[in-house]
Protein backbone atom coordinates (compact mmCIF):
# COMPACT_ATOMS: atom_id res chain seq x y z
CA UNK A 1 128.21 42.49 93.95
CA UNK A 2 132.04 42.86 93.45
CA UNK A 3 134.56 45.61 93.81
CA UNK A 4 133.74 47.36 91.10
CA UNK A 5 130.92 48.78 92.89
CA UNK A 6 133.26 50.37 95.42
CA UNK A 7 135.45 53.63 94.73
CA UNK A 8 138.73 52.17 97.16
CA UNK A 9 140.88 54.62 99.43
CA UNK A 10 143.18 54.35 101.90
CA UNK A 11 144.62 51.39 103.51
CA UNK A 12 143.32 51.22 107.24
CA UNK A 13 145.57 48.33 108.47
CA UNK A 14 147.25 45.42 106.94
CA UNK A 15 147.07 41.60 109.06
CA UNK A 16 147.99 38.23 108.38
CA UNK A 17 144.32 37.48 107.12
CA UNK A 18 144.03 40.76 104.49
CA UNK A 19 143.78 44.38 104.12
CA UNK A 20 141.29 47.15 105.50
CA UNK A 21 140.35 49.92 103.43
CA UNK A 22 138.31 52.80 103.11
CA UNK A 23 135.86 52.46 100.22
CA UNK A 24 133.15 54.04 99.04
CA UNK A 25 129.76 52.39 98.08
CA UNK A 26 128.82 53.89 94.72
CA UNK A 27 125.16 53.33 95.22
CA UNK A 28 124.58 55.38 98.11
CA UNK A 29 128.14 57.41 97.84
CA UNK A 30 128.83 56.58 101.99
CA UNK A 31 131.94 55.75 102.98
CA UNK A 32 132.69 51.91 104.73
CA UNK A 33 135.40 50.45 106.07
CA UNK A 34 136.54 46.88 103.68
CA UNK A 35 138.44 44.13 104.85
CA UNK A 36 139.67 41.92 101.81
CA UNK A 37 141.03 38.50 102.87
CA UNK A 38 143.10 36.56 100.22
CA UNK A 39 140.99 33.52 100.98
CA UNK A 40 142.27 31.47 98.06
CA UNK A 41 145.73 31.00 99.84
CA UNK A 42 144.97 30.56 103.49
CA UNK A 43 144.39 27.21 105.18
CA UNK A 44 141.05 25.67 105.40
CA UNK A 45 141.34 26.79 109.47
CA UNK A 46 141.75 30.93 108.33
CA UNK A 47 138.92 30.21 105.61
CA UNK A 48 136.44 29.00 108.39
CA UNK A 49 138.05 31.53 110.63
CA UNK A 50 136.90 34.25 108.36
CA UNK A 51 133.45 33.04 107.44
CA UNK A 52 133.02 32.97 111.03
CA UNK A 53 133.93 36.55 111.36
CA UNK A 54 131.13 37.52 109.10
CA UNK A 55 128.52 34.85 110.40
CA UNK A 56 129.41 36.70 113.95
CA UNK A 57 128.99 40.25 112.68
CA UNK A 58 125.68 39.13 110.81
CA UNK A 59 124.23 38.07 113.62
CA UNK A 60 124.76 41.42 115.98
CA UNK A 61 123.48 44.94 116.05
CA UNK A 62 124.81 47.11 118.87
CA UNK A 63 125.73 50.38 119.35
CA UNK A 64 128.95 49.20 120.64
CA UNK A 65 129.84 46.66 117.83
CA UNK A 66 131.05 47.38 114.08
CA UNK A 67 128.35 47.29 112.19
CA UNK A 68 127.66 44.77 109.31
CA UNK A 69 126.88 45.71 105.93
CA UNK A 70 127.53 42.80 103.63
CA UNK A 71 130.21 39.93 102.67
CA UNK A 72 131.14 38.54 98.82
CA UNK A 73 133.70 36.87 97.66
CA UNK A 74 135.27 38.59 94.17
CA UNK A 75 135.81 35.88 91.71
CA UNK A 76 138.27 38.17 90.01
CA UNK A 77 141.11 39.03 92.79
CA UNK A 78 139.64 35.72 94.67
CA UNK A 79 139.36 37.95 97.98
CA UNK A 80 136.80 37.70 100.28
CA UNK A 81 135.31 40.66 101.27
CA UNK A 82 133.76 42.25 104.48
CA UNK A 83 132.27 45.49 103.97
CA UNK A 84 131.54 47.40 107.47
CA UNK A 85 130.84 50.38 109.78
CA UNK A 86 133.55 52.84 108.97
CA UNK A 87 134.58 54.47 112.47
CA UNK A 88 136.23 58.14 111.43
CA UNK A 89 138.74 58.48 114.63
CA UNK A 90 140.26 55.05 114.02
CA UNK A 91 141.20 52.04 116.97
CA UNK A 92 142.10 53.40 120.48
CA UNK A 93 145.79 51.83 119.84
CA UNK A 94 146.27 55.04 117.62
CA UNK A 95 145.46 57.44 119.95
CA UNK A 96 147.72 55.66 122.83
CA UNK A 97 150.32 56.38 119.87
CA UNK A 98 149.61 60.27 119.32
CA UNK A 99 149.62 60.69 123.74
CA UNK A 100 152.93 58.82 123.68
CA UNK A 101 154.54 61.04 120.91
CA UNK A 102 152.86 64.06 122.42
CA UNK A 103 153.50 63.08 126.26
CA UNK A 104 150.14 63.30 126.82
CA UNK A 105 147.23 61.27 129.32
CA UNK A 106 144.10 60.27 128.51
CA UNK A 107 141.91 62.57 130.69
CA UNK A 108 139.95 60.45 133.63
CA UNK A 109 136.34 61.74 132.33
CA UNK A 110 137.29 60.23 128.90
CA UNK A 111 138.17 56.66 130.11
CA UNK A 112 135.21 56.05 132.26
CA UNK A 113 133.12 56.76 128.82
CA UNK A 114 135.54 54.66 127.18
CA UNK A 115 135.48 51.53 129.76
CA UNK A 116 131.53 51.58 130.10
CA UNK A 117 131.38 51.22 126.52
CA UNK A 118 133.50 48.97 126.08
CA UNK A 119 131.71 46.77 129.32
CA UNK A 120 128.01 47.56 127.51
CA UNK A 121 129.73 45.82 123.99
CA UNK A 122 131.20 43.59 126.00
CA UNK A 123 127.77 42.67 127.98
CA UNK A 124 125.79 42.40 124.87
CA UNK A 125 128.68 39.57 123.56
CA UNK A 126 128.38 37.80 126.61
CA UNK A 127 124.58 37.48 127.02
CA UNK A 128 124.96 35.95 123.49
CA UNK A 129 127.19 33.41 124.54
CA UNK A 130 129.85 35.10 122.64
CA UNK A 131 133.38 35.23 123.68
CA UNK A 132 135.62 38.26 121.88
CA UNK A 133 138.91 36.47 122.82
CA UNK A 134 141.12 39.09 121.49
CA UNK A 135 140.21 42.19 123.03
CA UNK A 136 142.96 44.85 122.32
CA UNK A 137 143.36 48.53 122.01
CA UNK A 138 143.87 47.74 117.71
CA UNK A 139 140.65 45.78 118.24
CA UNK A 140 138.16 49.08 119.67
CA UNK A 141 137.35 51.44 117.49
CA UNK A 142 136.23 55.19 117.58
CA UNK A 143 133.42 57.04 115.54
CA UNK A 144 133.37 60.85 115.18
CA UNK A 145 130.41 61.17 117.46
CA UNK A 146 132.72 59.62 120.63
CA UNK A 147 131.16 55.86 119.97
CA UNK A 148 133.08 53.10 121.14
CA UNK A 149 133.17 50.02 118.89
CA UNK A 150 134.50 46.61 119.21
CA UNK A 151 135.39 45.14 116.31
CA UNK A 152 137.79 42.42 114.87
CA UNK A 153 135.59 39.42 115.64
CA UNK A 154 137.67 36.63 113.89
CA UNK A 155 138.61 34.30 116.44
CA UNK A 156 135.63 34.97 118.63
CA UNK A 157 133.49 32.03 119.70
CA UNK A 158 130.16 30.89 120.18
CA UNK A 159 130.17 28.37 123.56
CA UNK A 160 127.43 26.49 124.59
CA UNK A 161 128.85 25.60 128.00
CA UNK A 162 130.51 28.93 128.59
CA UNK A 163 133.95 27.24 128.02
CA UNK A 164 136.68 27.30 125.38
CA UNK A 165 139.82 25.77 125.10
CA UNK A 166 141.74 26.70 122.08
CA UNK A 167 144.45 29.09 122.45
CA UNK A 168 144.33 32.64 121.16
CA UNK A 169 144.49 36.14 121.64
CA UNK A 170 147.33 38.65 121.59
CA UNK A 171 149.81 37.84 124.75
CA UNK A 172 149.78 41.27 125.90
CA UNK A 173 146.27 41.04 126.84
CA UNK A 174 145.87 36.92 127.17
CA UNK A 175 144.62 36.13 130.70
CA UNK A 176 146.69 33.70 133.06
CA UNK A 177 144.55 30.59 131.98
CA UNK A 178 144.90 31.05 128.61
CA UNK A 179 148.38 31.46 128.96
CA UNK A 180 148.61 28.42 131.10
CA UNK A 181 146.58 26.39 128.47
CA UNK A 182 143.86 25.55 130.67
CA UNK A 183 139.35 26.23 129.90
CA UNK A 184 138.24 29.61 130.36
CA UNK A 185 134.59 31.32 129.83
CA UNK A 186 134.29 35.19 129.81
CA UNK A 187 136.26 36.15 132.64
CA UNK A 188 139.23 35.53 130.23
CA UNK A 189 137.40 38.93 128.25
CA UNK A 190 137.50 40.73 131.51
CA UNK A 191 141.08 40.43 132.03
CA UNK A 192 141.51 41.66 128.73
CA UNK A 193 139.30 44.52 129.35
CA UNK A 194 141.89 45.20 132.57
CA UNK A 195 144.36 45.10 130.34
CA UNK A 196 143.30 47.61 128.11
CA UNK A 197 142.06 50.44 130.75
CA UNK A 198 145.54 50.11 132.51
CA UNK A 199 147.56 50.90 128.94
CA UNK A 200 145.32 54.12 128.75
CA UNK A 201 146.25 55.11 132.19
CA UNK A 202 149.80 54.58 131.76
CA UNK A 203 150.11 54.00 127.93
CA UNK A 204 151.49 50.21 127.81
CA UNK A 205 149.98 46.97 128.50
CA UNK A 206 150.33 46.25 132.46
CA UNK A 207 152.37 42.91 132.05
CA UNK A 208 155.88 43.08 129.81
CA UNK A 209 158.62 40.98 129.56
CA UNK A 210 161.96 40.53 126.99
CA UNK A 211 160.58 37.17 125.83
CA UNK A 212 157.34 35.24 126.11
CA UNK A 213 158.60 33.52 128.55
CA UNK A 214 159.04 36.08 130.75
CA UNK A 215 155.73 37.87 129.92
CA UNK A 216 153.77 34.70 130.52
CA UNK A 217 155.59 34.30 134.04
CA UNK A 218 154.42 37.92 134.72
CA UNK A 219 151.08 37.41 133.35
CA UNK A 220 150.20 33.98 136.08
CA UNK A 221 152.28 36.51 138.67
CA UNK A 222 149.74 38.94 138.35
CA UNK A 223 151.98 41.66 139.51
CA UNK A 224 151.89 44.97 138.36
CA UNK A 225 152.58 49.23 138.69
CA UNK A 226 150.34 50.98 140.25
CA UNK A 227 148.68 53.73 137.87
CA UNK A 228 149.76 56.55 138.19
CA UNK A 229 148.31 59.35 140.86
CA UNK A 230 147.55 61.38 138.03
CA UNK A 231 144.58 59.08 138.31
CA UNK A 232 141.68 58.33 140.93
CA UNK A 233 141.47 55.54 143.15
CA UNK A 234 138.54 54.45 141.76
CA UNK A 235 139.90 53.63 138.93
CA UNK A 236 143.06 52.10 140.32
CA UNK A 237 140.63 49.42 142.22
CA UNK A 238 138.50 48.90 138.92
CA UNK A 239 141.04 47.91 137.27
CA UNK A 240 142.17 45.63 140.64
CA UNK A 241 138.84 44.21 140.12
CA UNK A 242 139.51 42.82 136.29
CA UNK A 243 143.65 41.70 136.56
CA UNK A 244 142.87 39.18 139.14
CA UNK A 245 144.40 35.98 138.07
CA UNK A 246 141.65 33.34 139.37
CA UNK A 247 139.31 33.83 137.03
CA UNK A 248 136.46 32.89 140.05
CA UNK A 249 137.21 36.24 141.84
CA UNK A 250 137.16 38.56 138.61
CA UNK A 251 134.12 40.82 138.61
CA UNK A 252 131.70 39.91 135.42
CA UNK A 253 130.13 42.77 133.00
CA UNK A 254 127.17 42.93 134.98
CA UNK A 255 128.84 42.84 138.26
CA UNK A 256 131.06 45.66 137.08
CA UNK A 257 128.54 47.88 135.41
CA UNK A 258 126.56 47.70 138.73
CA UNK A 259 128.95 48.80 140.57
CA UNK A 260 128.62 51.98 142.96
CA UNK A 261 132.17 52.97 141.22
CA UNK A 262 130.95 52.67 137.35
CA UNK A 263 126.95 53.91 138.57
CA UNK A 264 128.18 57.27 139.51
CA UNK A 265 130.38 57.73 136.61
CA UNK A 266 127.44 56.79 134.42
CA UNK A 267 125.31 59.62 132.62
CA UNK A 268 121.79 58.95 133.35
CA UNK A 269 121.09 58.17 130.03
CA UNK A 270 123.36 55.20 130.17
CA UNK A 271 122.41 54.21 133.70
CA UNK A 272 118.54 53.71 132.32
CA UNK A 273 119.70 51.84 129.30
CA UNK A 274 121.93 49.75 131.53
CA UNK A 275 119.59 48.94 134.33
CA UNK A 276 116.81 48.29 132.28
CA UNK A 277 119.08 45.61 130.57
CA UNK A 278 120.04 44.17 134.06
CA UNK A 279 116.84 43.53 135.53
CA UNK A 280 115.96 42.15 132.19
CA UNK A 281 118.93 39.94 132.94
CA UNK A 282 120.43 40.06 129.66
CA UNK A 283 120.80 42.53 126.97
CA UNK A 284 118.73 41.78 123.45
CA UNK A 285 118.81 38.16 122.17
CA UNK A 286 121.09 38.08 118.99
CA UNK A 287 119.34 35.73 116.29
CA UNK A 288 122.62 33.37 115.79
CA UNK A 289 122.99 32.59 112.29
CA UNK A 290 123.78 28.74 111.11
CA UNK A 291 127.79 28.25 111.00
CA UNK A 292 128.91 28.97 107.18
CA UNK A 293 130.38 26.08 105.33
CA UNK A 294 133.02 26.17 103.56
CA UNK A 295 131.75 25.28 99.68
CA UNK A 296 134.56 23.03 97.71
CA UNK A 297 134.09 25.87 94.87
CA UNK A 298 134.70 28.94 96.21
CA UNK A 299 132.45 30.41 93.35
CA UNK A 300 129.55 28.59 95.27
CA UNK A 301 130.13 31.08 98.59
CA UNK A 302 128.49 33.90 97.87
CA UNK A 303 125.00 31.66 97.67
CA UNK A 304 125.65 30.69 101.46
CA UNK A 305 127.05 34.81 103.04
CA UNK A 306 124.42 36.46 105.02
CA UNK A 307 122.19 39.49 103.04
CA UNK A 308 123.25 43.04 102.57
CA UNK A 309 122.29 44.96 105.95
CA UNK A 310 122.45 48.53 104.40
CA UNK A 311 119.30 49.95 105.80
CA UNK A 312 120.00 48.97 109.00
CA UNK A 313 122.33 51.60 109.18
CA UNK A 314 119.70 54.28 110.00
CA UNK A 315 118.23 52.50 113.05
CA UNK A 316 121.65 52.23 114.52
CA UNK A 317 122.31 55.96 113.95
CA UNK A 318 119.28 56.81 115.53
CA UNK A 319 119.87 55.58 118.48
CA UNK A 320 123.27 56.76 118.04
CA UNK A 321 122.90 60.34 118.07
CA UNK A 322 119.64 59.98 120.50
CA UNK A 323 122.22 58.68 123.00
CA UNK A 324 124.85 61.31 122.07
CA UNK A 325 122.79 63.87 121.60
CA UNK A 326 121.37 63.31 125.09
CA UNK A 327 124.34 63.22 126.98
CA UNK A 328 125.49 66.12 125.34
CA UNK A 329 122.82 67.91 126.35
CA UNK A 330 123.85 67.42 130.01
CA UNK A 331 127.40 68.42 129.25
CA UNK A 332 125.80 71.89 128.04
CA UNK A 333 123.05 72.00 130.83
CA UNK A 334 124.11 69.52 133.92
CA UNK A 335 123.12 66.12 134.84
CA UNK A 336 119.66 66.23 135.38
CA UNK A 337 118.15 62.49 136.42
CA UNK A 338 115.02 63.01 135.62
CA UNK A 339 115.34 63.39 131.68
CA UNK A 340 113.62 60.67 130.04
CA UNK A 341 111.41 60.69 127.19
CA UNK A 342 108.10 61.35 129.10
CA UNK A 343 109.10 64.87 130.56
CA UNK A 344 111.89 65.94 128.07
CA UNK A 345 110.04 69.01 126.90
CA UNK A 346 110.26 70.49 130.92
CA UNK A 347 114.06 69.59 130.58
CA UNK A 348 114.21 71.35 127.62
CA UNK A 349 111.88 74.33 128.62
CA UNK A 350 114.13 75.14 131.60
CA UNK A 351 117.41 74.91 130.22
CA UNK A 352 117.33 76.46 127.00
CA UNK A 353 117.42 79.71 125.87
CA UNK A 354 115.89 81.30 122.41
CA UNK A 355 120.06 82.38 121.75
CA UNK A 356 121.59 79.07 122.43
CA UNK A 357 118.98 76.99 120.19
CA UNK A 358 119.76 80.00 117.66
CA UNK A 359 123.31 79.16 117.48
CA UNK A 360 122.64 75.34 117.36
CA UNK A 361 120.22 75.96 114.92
CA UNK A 362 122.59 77.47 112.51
CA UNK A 363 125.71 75.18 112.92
CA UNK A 364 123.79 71.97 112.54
CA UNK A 365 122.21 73.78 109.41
CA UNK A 366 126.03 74.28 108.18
CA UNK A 367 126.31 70.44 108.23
CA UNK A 368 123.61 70.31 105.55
CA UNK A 369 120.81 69.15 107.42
CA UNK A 370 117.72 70.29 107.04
CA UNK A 371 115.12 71.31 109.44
CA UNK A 372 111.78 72.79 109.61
CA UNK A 373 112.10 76.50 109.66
CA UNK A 374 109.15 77.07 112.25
CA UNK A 375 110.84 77.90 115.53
CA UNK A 376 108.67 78.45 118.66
CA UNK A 377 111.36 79.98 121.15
CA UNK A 378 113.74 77.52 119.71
CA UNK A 379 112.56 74.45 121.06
CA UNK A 380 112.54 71.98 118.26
CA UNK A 381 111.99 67.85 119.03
CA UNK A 382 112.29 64.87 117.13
CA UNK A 383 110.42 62.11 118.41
CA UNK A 384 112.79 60.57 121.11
CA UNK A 385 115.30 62.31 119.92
CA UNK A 386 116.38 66.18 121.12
CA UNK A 387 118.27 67.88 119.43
CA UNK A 388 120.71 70.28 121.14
CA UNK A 389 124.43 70.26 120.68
CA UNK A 390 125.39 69.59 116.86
CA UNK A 391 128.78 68.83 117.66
CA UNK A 392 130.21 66.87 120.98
CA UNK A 393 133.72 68.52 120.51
CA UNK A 394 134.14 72.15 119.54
CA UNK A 395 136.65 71.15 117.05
CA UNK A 396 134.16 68.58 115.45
CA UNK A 397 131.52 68.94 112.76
CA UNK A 398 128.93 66.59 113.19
CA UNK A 399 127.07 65.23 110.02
CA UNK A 400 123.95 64.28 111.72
CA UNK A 401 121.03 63.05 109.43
CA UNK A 402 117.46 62.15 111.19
CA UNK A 403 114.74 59.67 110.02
CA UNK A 404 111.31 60.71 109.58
CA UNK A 405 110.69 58.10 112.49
CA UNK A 406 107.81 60.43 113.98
CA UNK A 407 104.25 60.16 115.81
CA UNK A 408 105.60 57.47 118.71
CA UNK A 409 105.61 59.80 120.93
CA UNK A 410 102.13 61.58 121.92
CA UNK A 411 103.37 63.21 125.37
CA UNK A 412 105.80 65.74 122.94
CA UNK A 413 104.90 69.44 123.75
CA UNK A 414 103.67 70.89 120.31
CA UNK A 415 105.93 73.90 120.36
CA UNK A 416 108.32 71.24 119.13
CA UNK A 417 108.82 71.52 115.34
CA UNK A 418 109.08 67.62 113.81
CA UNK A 419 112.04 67.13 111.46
CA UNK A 420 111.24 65.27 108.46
CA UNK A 421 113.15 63.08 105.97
CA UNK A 422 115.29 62.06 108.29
CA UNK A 423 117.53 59.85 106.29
CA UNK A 424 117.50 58.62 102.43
CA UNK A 425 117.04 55.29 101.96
C-alpha cells in the first residue's frame, strides 16, 4: 500500500502531528478521511504517540467512534499514514463557528441527540478501560446521516487501575485535577463532556481567562454563567452534574445515561440499545491489540500496523442507517415504544400509507439504490432494518446502500419485499 493508491483532495485540518485529507481509495472509488504524520521528524514520544493512535482505533468498532480502515507508513514522503471514516458535516467546532457568524443557537432537540451520543462513545471507551483525554468540539465529528463520532484518539490511554497521571488535553476543556497535576480516571472525560455541551448552549467553552493562569484559577473555581433561558432547566442541571470540580461527585456515563433527565430525551430505539448495555454492565468488550513498537528502521513498520478493516465498513453502516432509519421513522410517525424488531410490521402497517411509501420509494430510488420493484401497499422490509425516510433532513440526500444481510428474521410479515445486494464488497 502507499499513496499512490489514493486520488488526494482537500485538506481537512492541519496539527502539530500532520495533515488530514480527503482521499479517495482507488480500489473501491469511496471517499476516506487521511491523516499523514511526518513521523521521520518527530520525537520518539509523538512516534509512539501516533502508533498508539492507530493501535487504539484498531482495536474499536462503534457507531460513535471514527472508524478504522488501515495504517502504512510511505517510504517515499516518510509519512505515516491513517486512513479513516470520512464524516461529510465535519467536527462540531465548525458548526459552533457558522452559529457564531450567523448569530444562531443550536436548537435544544439537537443537543440532547448530540450529548447522548457523545455519552454512548464515551461509555463504550470507558468500559474498555479507555480514557479519550482530549475531548473537544475539533475532536467530535459529524456524518451526513446526523452520527456523532469521536475521533482524534492520540493521547488517549489504556489504564489498568483506572488512573493516569500525565498531563494533557486542551485547557479549555482540562478538568480541575488535571490542571492541578494530580491522578484522575474517567471523570476527568466527563468534565470535558460538560465542557463541550455548555459551548453549544452558549457558543464558548464555560471557563476563560486572559492567560493560563487565570483560566486554570477559573477552572479549580468551578464558577461559571448560567446558560442561557433560551434553554431548559434540564439541561442547565445536566450540565451542573458534569462541571463539578471533585471528581467523586461527577455523575459517570452510566449514571448519566440512566438518568430520568437523558431517559426521556432518549428515542426508544436508543433507550433499548442503552439499557440492554447497562444491565449487561458494560458495552461490547474491545479485543485490545498488543502496544506497537517502535522498529529502529522505519521501513520495518508496516510488518507490525494492524490489517486493512475495509469490509467492516458495511456492518457499521448497517447498523447505522437501522438506527437512523428507525428514529426517523418516529420523527415522521411519533414515538411509538413498542417498535422493536418482533412487531415492526404492525408499526409499519398502521402508520404508513400506500402515498407516503410512494414518495419514499422514489427519492431513495434517486440516490441510486436499488430495490425490488414488487410493492404490496408499499410496505417494503429489510431484515432488521425498515426502511422509511431516505433522507433525515429535507435538505439532505441520503446515499443509503443495504447488504443482502437477509433470512435472520422469520417473524417479518411477507408483504415485505427483501432488498438484495445490499452493498459491494
Amino acid at each position: 500500500m502507499s499513496l499512490n493508491d489514493f486520488i488526494f483532495g482537500k485538506v481537512l485540518g492541519k496539527g502539530s502531528f500532520g495533515t488530514v485529507n480527503i482521499v479517495t481509495r482507488k480500489e473501491d472509488n469511496k471517499i476516506y478521511a487521511m491523516k499523514r504524520v511526518n513521523i521521520v521528524g518527530l520525537s520518539d514520544k509523538d512516534k509512539r504517540s501516533s502508533l498508539n493512535e492507530i493501535r487504539i482505533l484498531a482495536s474499536l468498532s462503534h457507531r460513535n467512534i471514527i472508524d478504522y480502515k488501515e495504517a502504512f507508513f510511505d517510504e517515499r514522503s516518510k509519512t505515516l499514514n491513517i486512513v479513516m471514516e470520512y464524516a461529510e458535516e465535519g467536527d462540531i467546532a465548525k458548526k459552533v463557528k457558522e452559529n457564531i457568524k450567523n448569530r444562531m443557537r443550536f436548537k435544544e432537540n439537537n443537543i440532547w441527540e448530540w450529548l447522548i451520543q457523545i455519552l454512548e462513545g464515551l461509555k463504550y471507551l470507558h468500559d474498555n478501560k479507555i480514557m479519550h483525554r482530549d475531548l473537544k468540539c475539533a475532536n467530535i465529528f459529524l456524518t451526513k446521516n446526523g452520527i456523532l463520532k469521536l475521533g482524534d484518539l492520540n493521547v488517549s490511554c489504556i489504564t489498568k487501575m483506572g488512573m493516569a497521571k500525565t498531563q494533557t488535553g486542551t485547557p479549555y476543556y482540562c478538568s480541575p485535577e488535571i490542571w492541578n497535576d494530580r491522578q484522575y480516571d474517567y471523570k476527568s472525560d466527563i468534565w470535558s463532556v460538560g465542557c463541550i455541551l455548555y459551548e453549544l448552549c452558549q457558543l464558548h467553552p464555560p471557563f476563560r481567562g486572559t492567560s493560563l493562569r487565570e483560566l486554570g484559577r477559573n477552572v479549580n473555581k468551578g464558577h461559571y454563567l448560567p446558560i442561557s433561558n433560551y434553554y431548559s432547566n434540564d439541561l442547565r442541571q445536566m450540565i451542573s452534574f458534569m462541571l463539578i470540580v471533585d471528581p467523586n461527585k461527577r455523575k459517570s456515563t452510566d449514571e448519566l445515561l440512566m438518568h430520568p433527565i437523558l431517559q426521556k430525551r432518549i428515542t426508544s430505539v436508543n433507550k433499548n440499545i442503552i439499557t440492554r448495555e447497562l444491565k449487561k454492565g458494560k458495552s461490547k468488550k474491545a479485543i485490545l491489540m498488543e502496544t506497537i513498537k517502535l522498529p529502529r528502521n522505519l521501513k520495518d513498520i508496516n510488518s507490525k500496523l494492524p490489517k486493512k478493516r475495509y469490509r467492516a465498513e458495511n456492518e457499521m453502516m448497517q447498523n447505522d442507517e437501522y438506527e437512523t432509519m428507525k428514529s426517523t421513522f418516529f420523527k415522521q410517525f411519533g414515538n411509538n415504544n413498542n417498535f422493536n424488531d418482533n412487531n415492526v410490521n404492525n408499526n409499519i402497517n398502521n402508520n404508513m400509507n400506500n402515498n407516503m411509501n410512494n414518495n419514499i420509494y422514489n427519492n431513495v430510488n434517486n440516490n441510486g439504490i436499488n430495490y425490488n420493484n414488487n410493492m404490496n401497499n408499499g410496505n417494503y422490509l429489510n431484515n432488521r432494518q425498515l426502511v422509511v425516510n431516505n433522507y433525515i433532513r429535507k435538505s439532505e440526500q441520503q446515499n443509503m446502500n443495504y447488504n443482502n444481510n437477509i433470512n435472520k428474521n422469520n417473524n417479518m410479515n411477507n408483504n415485505f419485499n427483501i432488498i438484495n445486494n445490499k452493498y459491494s464488497p
